[in-house]
PDB file of N, CA and C in Angstrom:
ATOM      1  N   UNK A   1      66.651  91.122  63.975  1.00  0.00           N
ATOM      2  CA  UNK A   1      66.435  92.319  63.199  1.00  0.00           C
ATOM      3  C   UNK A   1      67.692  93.179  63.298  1.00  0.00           C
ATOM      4  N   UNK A   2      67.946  93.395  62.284  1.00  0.00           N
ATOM      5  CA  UNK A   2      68.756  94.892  62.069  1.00  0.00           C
ATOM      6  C   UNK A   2      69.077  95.345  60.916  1.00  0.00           C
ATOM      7  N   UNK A   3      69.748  96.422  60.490  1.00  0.00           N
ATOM      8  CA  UNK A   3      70.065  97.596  59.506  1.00  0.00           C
ATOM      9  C   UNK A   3      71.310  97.593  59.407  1.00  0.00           C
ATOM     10  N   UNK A   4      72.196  97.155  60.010  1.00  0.00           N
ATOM     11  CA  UNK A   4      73.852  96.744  59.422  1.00  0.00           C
ATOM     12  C   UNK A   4      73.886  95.671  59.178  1.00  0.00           C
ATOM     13  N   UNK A   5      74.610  95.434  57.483  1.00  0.00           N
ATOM     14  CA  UNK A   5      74.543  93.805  57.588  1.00  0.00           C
ATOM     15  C   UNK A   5      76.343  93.232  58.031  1.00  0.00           C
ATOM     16  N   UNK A   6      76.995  94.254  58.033  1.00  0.00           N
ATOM     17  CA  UNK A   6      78.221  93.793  59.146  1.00  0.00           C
ATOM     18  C   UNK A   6      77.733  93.210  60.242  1.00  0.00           C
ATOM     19  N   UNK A   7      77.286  93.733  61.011  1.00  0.00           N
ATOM     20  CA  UNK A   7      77.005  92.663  62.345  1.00  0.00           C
ATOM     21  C   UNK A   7      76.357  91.828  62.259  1.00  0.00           C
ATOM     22  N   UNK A   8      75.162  90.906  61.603  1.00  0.00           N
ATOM     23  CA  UNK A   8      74.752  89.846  61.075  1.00  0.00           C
ATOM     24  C   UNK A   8      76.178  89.035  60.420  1.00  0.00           C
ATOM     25  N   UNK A   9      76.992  89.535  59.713  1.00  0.00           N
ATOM     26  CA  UNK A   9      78.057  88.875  59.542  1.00  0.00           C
ATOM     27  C   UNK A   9      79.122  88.281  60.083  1.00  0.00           C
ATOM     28  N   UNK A  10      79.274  89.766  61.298  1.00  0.00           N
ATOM     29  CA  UNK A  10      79.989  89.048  62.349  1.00  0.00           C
ATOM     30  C   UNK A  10      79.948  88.074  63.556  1.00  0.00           C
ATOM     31  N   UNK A  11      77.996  87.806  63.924  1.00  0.00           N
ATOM     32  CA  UNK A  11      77.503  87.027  64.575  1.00  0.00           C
ATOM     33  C   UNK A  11      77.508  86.024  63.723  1.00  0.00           C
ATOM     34  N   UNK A  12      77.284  85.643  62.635  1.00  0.00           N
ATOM     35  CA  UNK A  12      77.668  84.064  62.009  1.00  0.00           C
ATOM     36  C   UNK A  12      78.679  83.894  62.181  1.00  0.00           C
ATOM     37  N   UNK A  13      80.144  84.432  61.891  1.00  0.00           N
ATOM     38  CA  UNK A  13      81.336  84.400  61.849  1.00  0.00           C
ATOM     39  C   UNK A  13      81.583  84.069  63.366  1.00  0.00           C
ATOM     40  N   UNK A  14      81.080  84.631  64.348  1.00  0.00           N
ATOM     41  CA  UNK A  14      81.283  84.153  65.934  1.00  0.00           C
ATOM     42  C   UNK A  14      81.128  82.982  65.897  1.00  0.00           C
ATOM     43  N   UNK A  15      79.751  82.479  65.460  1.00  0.00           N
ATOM     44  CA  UNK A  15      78.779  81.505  65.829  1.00  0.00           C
ATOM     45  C   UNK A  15      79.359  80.197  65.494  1.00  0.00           C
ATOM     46  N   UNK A  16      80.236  80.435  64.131  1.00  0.00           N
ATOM     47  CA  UNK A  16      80.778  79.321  63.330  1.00  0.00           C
ATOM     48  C   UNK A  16      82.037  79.322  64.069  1.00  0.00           C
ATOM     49  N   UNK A  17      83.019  79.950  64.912  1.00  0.00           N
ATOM     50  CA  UNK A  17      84.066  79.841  65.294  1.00  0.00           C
ATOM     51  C   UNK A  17      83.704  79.044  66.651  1.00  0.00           C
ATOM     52  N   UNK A  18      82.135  78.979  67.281  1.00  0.00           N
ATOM     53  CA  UNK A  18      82.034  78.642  68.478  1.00  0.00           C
ATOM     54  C   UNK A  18      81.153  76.525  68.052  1.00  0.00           C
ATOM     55  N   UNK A  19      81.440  76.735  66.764  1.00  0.00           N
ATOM     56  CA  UNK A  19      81.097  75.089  66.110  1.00  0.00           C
ATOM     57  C   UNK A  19      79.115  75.261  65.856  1.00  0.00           C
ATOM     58  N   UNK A  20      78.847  75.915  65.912  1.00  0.00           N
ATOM     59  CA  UNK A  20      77.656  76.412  65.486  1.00  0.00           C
ATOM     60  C   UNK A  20      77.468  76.065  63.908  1.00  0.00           C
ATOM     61  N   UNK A  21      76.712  75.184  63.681  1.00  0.00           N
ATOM     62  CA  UNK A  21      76.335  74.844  62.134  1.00  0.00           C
ATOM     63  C   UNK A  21      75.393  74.834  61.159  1.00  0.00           C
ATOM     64  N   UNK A  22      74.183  75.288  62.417  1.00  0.00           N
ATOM     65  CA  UNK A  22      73.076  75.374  61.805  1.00  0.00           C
ATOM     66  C   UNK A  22      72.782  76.773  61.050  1.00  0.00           C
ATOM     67  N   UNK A  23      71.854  76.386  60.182  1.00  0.00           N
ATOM     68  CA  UNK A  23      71.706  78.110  59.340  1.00  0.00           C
ATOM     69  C   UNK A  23      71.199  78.990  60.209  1.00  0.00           C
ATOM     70  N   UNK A  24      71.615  80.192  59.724  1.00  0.00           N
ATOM     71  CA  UNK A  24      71.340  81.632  60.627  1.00  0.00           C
ATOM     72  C   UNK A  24      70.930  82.492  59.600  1.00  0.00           C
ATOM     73  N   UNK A  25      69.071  82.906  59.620  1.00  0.00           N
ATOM     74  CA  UNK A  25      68.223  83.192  58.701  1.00  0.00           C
ATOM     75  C   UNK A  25      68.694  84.875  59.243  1.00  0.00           C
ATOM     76  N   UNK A  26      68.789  85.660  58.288  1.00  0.00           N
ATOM     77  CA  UNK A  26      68.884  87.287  58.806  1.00  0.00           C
ATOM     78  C   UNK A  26      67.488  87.543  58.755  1.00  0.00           C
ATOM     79  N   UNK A  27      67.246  88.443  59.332  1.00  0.00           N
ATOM     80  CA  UNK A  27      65.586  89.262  59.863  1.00  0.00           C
ATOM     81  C   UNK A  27      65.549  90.123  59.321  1.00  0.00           C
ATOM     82  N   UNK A  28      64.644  91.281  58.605  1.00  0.00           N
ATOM     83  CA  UNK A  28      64.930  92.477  58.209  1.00  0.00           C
ATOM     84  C   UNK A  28      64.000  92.879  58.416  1.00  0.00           C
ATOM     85  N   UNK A  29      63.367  94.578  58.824  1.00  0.00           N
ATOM     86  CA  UNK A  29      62.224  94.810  59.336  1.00  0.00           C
ATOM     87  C   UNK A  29      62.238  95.778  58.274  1.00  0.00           C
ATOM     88  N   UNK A  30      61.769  96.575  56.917  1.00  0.00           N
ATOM     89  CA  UNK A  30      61.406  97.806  56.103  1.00  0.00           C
ATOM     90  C   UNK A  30      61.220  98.662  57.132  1.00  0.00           C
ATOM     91  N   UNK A  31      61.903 100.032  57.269  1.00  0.00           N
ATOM     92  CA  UNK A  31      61.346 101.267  58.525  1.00  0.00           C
ATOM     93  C   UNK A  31      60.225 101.932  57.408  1.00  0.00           C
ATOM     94  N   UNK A  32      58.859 101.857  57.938  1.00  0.00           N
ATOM     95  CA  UNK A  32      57.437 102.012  56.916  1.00  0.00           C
ATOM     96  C   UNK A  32      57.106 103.442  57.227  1.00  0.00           C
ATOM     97  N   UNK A  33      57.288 104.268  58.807  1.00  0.00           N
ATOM     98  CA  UNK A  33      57.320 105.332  59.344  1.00  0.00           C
ATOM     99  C   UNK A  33      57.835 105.871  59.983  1.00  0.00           C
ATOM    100  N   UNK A  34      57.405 107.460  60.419  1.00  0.00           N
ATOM    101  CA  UNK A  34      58.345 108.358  61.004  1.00  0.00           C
ATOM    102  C   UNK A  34      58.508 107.726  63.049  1.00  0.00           C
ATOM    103  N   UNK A  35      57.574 106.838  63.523  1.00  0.00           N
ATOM    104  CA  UNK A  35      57.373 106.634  64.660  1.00  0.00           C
ATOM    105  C   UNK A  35      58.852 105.477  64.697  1.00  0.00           C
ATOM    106  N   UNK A  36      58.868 104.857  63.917  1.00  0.00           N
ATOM    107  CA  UNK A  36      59.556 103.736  63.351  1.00  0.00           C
ATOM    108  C   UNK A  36      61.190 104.413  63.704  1.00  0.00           C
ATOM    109  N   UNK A  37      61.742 105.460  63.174  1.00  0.00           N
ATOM    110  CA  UNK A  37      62.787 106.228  63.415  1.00  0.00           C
ATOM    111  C   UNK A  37      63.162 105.910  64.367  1.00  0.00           C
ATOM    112  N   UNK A  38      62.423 106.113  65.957  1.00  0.00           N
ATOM    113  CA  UNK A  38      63.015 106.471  67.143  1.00  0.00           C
ATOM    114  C   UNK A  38      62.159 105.404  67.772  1.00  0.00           C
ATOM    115  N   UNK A  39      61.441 104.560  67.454  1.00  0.00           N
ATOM    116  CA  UNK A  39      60.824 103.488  68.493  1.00  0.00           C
ATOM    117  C   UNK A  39      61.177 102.272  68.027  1.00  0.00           C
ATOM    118  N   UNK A  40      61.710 101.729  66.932  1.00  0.00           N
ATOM    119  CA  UNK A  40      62.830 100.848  66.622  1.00  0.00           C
ATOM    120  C   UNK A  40      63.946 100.608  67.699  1.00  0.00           C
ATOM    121  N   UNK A  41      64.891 101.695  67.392  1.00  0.00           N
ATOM    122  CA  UNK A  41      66.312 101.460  67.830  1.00  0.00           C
ATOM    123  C   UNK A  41      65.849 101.257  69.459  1.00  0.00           C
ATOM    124  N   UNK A  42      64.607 101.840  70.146  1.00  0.00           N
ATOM    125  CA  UNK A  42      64.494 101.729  71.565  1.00  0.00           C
ATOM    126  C   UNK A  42      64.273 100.176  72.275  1.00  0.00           C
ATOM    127  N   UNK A  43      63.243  99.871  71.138  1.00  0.00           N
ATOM    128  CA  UNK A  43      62.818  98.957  71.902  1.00  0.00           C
ATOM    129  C   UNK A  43      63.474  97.537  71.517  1.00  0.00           C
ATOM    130  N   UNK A  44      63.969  97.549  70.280  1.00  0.00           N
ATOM    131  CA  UNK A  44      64.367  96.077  69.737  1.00  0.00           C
ATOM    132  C   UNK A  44      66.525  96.461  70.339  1.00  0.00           C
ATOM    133  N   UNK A  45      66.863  97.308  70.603  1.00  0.00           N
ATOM    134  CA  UNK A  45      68.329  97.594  71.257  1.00  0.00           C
ATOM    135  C   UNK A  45      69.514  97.494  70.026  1.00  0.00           C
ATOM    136  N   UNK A  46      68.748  98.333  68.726  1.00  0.00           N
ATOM    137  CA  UNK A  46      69.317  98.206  67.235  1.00  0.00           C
ATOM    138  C   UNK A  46      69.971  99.667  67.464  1.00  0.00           C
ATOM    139  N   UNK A  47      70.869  99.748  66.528  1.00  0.00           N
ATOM    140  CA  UNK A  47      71.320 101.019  66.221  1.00  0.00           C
ATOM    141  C   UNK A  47      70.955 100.629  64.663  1.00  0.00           C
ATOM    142  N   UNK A  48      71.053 102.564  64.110  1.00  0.00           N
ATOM    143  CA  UNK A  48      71.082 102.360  62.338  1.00  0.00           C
ATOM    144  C   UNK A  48      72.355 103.106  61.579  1.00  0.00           C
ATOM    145  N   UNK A  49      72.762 102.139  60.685  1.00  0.00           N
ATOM    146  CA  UNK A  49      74.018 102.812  60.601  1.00  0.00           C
ATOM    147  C   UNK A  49      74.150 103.816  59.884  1.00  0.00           C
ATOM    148  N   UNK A  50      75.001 104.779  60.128  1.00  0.00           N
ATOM    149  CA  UNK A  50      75.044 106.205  59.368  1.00  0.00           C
ATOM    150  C   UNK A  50      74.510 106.517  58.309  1.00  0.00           C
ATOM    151  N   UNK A  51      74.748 105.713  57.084  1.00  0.00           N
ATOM    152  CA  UNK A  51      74.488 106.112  55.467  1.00  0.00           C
ATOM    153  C   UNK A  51      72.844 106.072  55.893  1.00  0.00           C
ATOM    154  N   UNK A  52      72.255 104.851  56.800  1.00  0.00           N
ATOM    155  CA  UNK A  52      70.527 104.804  56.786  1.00  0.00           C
ATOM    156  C   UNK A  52      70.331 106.261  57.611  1.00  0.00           C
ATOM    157  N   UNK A  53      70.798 106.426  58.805  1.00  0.00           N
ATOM    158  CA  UNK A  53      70.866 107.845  59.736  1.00  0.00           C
ATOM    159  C   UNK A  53      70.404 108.874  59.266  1.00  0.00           C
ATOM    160  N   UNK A  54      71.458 109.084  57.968  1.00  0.00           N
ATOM    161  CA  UNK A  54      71.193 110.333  57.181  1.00  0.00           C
ATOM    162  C   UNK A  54      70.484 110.593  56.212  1.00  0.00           C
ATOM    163  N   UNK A  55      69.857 109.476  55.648  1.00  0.00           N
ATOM    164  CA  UNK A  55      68.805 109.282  54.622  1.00  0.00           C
ATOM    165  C   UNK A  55      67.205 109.712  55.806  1.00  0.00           C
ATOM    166  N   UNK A  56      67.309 109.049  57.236  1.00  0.00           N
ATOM    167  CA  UNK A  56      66.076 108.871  57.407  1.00  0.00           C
ATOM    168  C   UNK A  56      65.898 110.003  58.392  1.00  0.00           C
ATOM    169  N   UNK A  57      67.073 110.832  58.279  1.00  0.00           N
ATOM    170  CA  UNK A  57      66.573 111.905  59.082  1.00  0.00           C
ATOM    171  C   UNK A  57      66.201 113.636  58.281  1.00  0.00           C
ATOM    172  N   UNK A  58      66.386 112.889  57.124  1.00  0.00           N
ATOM    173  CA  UNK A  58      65.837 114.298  55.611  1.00  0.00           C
ATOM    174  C   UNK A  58      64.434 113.609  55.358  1.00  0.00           C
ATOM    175  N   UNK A  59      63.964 112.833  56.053  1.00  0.00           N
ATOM    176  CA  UNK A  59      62.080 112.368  56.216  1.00  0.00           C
ATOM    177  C   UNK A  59      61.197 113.400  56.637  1.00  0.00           C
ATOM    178  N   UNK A  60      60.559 114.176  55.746  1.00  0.00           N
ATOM    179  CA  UNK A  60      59.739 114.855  56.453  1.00  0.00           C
ATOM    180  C   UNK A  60      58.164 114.171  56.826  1.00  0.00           C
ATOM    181  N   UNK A  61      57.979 112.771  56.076  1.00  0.00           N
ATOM    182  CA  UNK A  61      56.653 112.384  56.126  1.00  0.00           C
ATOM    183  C   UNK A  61      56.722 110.504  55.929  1.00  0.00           C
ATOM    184  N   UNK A  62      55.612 110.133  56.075  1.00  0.00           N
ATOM    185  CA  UNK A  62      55.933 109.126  56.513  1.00  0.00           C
ATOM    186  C   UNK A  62      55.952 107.959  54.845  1.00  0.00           C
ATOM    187  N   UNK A  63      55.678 108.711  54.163  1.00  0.00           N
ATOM    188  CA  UNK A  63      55.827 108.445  52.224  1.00  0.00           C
ATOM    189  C   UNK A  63      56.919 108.194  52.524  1.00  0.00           C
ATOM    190  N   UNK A  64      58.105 109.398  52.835  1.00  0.00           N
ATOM    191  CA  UNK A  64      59.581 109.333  52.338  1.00  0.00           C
ATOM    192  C   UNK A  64      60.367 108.607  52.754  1.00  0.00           C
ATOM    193  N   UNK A  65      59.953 108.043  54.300  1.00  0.00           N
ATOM    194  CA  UNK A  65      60.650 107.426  55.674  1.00  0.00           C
ATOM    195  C   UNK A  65      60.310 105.639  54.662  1.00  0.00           C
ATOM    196  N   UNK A  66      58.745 105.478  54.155  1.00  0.00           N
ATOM    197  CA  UNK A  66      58.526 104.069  53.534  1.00  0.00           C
ATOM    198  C   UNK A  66      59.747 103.844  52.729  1.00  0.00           C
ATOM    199  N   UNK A  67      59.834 104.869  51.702  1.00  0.00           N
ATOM    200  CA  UNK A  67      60.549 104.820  50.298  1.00  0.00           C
ATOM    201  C   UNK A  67      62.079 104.533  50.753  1.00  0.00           C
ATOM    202  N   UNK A  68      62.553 105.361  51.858  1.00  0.00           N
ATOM    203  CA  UNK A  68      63.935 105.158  52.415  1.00  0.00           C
ATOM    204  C   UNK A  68      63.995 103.662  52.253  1.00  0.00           C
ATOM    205  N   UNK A  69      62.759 103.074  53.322  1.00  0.00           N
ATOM    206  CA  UNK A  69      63.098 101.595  54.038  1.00  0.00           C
ATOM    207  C   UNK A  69      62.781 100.498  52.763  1.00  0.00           C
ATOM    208  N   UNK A  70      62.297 100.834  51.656  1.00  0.00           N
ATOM    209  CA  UNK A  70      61.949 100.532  51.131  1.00  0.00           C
ATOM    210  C   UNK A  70      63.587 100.022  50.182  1.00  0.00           C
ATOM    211  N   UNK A  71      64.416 100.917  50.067  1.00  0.00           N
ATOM    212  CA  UNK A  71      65.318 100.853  49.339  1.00  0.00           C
ATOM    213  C   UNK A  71      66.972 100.367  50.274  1.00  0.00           C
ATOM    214  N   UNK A  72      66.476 100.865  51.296  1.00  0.00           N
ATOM    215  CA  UNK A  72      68.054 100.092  52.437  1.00  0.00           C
ATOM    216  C   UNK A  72      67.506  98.456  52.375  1.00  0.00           C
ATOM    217  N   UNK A  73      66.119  98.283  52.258  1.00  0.00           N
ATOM    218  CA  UNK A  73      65.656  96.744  52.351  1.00  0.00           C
ATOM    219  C   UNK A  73      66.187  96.068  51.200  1.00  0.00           C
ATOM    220  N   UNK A  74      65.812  96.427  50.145  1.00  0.00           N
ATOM    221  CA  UNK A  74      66.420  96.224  48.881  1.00  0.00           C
ATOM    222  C   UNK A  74      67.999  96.489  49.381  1.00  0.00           C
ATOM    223  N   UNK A  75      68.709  97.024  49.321  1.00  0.00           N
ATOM    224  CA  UNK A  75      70.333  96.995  49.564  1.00  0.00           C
ATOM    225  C   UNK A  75      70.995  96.311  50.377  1.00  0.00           C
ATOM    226  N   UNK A  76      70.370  96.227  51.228  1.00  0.00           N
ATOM    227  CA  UNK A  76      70.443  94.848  52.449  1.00  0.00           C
ATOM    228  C   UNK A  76      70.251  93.326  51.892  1.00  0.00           C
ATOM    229  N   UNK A  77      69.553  93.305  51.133  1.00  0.00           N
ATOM    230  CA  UNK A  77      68.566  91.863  51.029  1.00  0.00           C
ATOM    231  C   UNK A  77      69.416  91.615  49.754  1.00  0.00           C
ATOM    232  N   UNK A  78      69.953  92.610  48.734  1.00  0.00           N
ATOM    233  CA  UNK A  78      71.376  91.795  47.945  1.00  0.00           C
ATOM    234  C   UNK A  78      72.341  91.968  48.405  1.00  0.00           C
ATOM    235  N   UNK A  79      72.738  92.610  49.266  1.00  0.00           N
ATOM    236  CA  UNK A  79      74.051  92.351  49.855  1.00  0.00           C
ATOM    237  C   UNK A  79      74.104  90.344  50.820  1.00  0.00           C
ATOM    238  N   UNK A  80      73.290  90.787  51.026  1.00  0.00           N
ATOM    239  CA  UNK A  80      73.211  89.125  52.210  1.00  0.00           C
ATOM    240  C   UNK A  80      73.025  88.118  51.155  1.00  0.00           C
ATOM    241  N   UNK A  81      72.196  88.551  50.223  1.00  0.00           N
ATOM    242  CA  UNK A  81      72.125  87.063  48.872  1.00  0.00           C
ATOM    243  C   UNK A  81      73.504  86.594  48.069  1.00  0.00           C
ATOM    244  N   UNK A  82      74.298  88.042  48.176  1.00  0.00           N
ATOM    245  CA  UNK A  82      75.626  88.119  47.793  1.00  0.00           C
ATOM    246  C   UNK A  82      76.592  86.988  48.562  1.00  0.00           C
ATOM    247  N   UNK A  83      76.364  87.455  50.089  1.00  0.00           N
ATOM    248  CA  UNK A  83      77.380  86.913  50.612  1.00  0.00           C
ATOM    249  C   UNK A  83      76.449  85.337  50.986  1.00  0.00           C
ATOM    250  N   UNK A  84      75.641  85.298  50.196  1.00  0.00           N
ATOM    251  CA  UNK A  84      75.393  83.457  50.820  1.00  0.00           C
ATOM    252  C   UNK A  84      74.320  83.351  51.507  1.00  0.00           C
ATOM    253  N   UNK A  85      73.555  83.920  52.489  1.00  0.00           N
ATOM    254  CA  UNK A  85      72.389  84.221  53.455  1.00  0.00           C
ATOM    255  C   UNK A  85      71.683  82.699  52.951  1.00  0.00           C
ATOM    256  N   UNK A  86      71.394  82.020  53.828  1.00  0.00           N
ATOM    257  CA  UNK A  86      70.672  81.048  53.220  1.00  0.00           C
ATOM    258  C   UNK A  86      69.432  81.160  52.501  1.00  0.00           C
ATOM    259  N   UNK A  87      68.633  82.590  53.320  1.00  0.00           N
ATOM    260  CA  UNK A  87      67.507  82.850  53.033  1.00  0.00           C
ATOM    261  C   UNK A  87      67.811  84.760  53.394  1.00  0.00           C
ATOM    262  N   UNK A  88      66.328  85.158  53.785  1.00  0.00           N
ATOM    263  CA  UNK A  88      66.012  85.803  54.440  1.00  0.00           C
ATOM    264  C   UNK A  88      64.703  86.020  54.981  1.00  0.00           C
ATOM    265  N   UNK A  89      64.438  86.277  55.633  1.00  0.00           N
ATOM    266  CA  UNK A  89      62.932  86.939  57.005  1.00  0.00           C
ATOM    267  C   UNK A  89      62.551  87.844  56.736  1.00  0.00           C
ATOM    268  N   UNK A  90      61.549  88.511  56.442  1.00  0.00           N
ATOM    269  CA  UNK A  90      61.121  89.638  56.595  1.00  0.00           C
ATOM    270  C   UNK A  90      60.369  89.751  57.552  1.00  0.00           C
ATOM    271  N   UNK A  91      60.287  90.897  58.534  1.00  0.00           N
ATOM    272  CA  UNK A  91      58.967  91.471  59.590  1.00  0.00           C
ATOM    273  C   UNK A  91      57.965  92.221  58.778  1.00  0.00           C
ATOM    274  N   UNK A  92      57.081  91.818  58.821  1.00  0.00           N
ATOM    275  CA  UNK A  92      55.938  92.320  57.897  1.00  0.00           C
ATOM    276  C   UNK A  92      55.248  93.286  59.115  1.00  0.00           C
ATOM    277  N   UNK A  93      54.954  92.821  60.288  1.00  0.00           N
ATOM    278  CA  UNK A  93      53.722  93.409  61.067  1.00  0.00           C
ATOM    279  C   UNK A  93      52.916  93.990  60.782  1.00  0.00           C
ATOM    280  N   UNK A  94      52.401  92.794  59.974  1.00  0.00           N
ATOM    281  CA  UNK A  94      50.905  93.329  59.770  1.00  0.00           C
ATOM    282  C   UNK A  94      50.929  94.469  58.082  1.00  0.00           C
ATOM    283  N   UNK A  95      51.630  94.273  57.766  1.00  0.00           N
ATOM    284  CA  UNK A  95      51.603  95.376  56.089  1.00  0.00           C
ATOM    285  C   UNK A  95      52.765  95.072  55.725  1.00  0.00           C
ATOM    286  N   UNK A  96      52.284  93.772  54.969  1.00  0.00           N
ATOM    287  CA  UNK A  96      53.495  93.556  53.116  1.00  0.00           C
ATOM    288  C   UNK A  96      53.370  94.179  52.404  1.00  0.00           C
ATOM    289  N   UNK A  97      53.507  95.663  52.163  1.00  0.00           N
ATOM    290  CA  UNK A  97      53.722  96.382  50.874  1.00  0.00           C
ATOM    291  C   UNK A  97      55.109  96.567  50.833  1.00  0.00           C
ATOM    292  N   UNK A  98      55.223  97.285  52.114  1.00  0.00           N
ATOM    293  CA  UNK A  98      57.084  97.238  51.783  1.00  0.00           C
ATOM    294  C   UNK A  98      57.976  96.010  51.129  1.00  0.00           C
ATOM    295  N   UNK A  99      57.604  94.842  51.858  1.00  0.00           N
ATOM    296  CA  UNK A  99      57.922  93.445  51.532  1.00  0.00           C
ATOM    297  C   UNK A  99      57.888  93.450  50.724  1.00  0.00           C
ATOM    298  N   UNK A 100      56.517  93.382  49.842  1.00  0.00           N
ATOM    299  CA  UNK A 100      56.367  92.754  48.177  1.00  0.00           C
ATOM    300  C   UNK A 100      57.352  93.732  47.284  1.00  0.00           C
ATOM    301  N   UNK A 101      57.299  95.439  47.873  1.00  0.00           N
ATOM    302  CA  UNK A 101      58.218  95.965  46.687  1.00  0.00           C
ATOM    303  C   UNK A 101      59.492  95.890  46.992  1.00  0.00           C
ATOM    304  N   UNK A 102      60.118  95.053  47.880  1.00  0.00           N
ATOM    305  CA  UNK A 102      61.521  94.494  47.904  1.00  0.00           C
ATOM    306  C   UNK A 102      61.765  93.307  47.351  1.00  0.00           C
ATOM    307  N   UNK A 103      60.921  92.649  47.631  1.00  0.00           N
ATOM    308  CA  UNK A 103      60.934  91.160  47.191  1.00  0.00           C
ATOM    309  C   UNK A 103      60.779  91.231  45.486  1.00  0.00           C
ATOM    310  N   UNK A 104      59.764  92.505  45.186  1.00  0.00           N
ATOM    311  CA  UNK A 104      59.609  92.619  43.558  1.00  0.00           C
ATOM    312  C   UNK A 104      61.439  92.754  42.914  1.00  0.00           C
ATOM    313  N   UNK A 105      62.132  93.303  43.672  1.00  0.00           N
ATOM    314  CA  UNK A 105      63.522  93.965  42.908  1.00  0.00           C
ATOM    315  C   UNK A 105      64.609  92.595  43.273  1.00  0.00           C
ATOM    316  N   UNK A 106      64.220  91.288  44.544  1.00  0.00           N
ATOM    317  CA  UNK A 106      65.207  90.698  44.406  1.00  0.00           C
ATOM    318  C   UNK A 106      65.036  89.697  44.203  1.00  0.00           C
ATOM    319  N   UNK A 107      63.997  88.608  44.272  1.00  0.00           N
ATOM    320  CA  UNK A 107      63.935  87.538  43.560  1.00  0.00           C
ATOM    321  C   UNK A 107      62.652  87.851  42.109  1.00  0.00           C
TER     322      UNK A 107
END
């Protein structure tokens, strides 16, 4: 899991310099709520990168925090189709709505 897709890039790019050949599926988790903000980055040892930072900290509710994750998911998920991603993962836990309305905008 994570929210920069630089570092997903640069761990393949390691991985392949260390003869690593097998595919490397990226993970993406939608941030669905405001708990999500600050119990993310704790427990999974993610940071979020600035442009998401500042979007998800003008959240006053947990609508706006979906809609954020809703749309870095989408921006994420063509950027990685861009650069080749074989696939991608989504973390659903338990509620594909976010999922389906990302998945609606990229395949």
């Amino acid at each position: 899991m994570f929210f920069d897709n630089q570092k997903f890039f640069d761990f393949v790019a390691k991985a392949r310099e260390e003869g690593i050949t097998v595919p490397i599926i990226p993970g993406l988790k939608p941030i669905k709520n405001l708990t999500h903000i600050s119990f993310l980055p704790k427990f999974f040892h993610i940071d979020y990168p600035v442009e998401l930072s500042s979007e998800l900290l003008k959240c006053k509710d947990n609508k706006s925090v979906e809609q954020v994750g809703i749309e870095w998911g989408i921006h994420q998920s063509k950027e990685l189709k861009k650069a080749g991603a074989p696939c991608i993962h989504y973390y659903t836990m338990s509620n594909s709505d976010c999922v389906k309305a990302i998945a609606k905008e990229i395949f």
